[in-house]
Protein backbone atom coordinates (compact mmCIF):
# COMPACT_ATOMS: atom_id res chain seq x y z
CA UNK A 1 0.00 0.00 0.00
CA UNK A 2 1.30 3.34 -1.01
CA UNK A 3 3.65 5.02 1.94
CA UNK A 4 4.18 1.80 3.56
CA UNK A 5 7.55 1.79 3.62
CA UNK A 6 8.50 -0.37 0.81
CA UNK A 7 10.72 1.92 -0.80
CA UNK A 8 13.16 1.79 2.41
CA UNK A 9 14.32 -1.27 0.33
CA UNK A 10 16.47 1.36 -2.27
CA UNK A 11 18.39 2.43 0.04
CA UNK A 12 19.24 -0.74 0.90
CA UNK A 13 19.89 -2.39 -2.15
CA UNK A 14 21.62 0.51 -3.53
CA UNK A 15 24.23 0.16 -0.78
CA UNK A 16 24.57 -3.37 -1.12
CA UNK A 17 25.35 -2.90 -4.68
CA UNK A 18 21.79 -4.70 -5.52
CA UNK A 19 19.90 -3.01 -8.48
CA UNK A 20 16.65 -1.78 -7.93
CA UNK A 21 13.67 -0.70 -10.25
CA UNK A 22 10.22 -0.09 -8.75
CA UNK A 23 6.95 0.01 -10.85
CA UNK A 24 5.94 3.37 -9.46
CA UNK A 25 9.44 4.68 -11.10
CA UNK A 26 8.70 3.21 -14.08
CA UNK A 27 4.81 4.90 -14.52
CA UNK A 28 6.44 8.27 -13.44
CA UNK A 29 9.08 8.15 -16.19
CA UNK A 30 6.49 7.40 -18.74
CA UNK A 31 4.44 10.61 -17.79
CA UNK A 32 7.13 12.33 -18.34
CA UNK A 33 8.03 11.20 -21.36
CA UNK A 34 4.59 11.92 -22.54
CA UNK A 35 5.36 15.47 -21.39
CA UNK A 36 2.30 15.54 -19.27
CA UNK A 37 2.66 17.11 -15.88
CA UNK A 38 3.29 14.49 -12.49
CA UNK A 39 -0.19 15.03 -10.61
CA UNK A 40 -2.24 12.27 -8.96
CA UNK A 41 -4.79 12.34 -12.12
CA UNK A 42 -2.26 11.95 -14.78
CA UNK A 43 0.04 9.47 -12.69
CA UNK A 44 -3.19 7.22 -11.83
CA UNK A 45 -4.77 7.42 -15.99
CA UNK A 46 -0.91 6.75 -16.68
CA UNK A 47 -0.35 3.46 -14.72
CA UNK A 48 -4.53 2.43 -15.59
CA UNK A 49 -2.95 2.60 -19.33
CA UNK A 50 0.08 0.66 -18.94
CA UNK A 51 -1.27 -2.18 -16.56
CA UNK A 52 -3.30 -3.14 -19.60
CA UNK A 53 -5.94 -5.53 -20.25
CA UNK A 54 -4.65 -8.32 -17.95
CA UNK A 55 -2.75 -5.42 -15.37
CA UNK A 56 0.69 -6.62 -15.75
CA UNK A 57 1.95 -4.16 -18.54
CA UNK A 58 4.19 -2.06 -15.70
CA UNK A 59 5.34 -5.53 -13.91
CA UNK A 60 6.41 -6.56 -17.60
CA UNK A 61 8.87 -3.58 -18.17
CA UNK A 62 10.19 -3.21 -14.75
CA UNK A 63 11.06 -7.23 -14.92
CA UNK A 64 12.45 -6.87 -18.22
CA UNK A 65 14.63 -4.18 -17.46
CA UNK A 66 15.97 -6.23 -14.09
CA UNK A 67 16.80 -9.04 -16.18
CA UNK A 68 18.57 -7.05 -18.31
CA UNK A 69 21.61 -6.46 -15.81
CA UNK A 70 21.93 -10.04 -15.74
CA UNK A 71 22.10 -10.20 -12.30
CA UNK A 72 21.43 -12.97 -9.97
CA UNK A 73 19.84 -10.72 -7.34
CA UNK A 74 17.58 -7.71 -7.87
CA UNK A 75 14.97 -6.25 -6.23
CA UNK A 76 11.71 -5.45 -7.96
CA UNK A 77 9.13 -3.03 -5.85
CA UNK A 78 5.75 -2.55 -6.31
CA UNK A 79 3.87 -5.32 -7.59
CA UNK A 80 0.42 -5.20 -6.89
CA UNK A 81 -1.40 -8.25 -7.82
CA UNK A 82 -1.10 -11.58 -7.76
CA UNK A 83 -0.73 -12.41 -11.43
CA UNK A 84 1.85 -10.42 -11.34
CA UNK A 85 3.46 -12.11 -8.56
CA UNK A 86 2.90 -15.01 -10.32
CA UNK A 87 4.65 -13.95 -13.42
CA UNK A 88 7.76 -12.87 -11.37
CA UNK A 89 7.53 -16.39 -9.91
CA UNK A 90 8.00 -17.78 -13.20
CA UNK A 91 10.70 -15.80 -14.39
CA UNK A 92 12.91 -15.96 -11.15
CA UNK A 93 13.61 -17.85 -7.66
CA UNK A 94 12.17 -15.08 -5.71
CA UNK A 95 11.20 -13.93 -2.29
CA UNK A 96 8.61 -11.69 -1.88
CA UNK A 97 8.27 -9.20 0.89
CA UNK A 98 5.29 -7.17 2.10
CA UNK A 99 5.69 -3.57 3.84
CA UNK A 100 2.77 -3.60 6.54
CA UNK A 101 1.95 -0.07 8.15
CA UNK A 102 -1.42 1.15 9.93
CA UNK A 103 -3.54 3.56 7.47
CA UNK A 104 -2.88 6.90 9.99
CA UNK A 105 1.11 6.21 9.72
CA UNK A 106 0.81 6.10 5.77
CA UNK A 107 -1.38 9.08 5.36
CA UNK A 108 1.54 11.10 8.17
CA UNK A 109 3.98 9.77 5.75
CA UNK A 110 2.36 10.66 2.31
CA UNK A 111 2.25 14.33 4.03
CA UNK A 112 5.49 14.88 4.83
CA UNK A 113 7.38 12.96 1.37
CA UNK A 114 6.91 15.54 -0.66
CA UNK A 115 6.17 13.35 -3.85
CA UNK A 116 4.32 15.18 -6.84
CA UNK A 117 1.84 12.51 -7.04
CA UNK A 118 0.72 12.53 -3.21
CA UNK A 119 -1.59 15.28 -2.79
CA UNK A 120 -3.01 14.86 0.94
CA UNK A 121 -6.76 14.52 -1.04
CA UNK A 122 -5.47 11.83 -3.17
CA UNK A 123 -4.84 9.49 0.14
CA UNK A 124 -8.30 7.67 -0.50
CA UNK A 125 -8.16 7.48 -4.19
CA UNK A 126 -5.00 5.92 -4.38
CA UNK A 127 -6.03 3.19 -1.26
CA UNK A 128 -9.44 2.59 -3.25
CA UNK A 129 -7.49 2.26 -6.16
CA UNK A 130 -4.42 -0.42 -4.87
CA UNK A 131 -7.17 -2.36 -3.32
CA UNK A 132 -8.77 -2.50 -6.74
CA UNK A 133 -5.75 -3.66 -8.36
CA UNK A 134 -6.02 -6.69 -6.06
CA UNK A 135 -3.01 -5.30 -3.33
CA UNK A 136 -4.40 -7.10 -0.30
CA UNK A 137 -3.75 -10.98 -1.88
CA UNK A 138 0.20 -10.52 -2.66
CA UNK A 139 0.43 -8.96 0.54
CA UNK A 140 -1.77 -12.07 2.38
CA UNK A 141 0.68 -14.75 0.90
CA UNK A 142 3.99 -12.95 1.06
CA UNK A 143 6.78 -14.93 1.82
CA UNK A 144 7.47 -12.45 4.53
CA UNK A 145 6.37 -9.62 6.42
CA UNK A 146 7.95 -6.12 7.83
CA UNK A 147 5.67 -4.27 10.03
CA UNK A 148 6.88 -0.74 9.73
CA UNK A 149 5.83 0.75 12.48
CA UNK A 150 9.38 1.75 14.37
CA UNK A 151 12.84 3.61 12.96
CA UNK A 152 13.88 3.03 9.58
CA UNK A 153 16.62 1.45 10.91
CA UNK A 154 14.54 -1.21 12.59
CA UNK A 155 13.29 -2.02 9.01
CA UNK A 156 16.63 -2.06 7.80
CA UNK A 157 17.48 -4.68 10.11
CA UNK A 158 14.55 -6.74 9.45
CA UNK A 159 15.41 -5.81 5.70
CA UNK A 160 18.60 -7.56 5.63
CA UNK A 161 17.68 -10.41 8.00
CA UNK A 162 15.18 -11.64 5.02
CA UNK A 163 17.16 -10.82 2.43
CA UNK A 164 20.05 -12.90 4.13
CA UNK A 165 17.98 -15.72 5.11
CA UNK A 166 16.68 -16.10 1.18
CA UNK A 167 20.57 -15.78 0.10
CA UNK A 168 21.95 -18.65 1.93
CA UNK A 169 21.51 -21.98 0.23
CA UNK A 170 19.56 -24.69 1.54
């Protein structure tokens, strides 16, 4: 769910030398390629577009691009189905991780980010519109859970300790 702390994981991957790509990055480059300007409207008519007819269009070109470094460990943010967990499934050994924070703590945090596409009015919408694009059953069978409730740091740690555990062989 938007501003639940999932994007904590750049940071991380970045200074592990991990590559990253996120959905969300990849909808906001395309409006701006497309020259219109980032607001909630055009972000939300942008990503509706992409997803496509069977809402995997922005999983397909975020995947295709990780693939592309030919790397044996990436991480891919902000899949919001399961199809499209599926489809990652079959491409890759993968773990998948769910950010978990309580609505008030996401609606504090879409405040105070500062994104162009997180107007304080477009809270609901974009909630209405995640649970639409089936969020809640990718985050109900997640290999594992973060409940991001403390310090970014305590995420951090509970970051790596997944990311470690699904590293080590056997």
């Amino acid at each position: 769910m938007p501003a639940s702390g999932k994007n904590i994981a750049r940071p991380y991957a970045e200074s592990n030398g991990i590559p990253y790509f996120a959905t969300g990055d990849v909808v906001r480059a395309e409006v701006r390629c497309r020259g219109l300007e980032p607001n909630p409207e055009n972000t939300a008519a942008v990503s509706t577009e992409m997803r496509g007819n069977d809402g995997m269009g922005v999983t397909r070109k975020a995947l295709q691009a990780a693939k592309e470094t030919g790397e044996e460990t990436v991480f891919l943010e902000g899949m919001r189905s399961w199809p499209e967990i599926e489809l990652i499934r079959q491409e890759a050994d993968c773990t998948v991780i769910a950010f978990l924070a309580p609505r008030q703590t996401r609606r504090s945090r879409v405040l105070s980010r500062g994104r162009s596409d997180d107007a304080p009015v477009a809270f609901e919408e974009r909630d209405a519109r995640e649970i639409a694009y089936g969020t809640a059953t990718p985050i109900a069978l997640a290999d594992a859970y973060i409940l991001n409730t403390g310090t970014m740091e305590e995420a951090l740690e509970d970051l790596d300790g997944i990311v470690r555990a699904a590293l080590i062989p056997g």
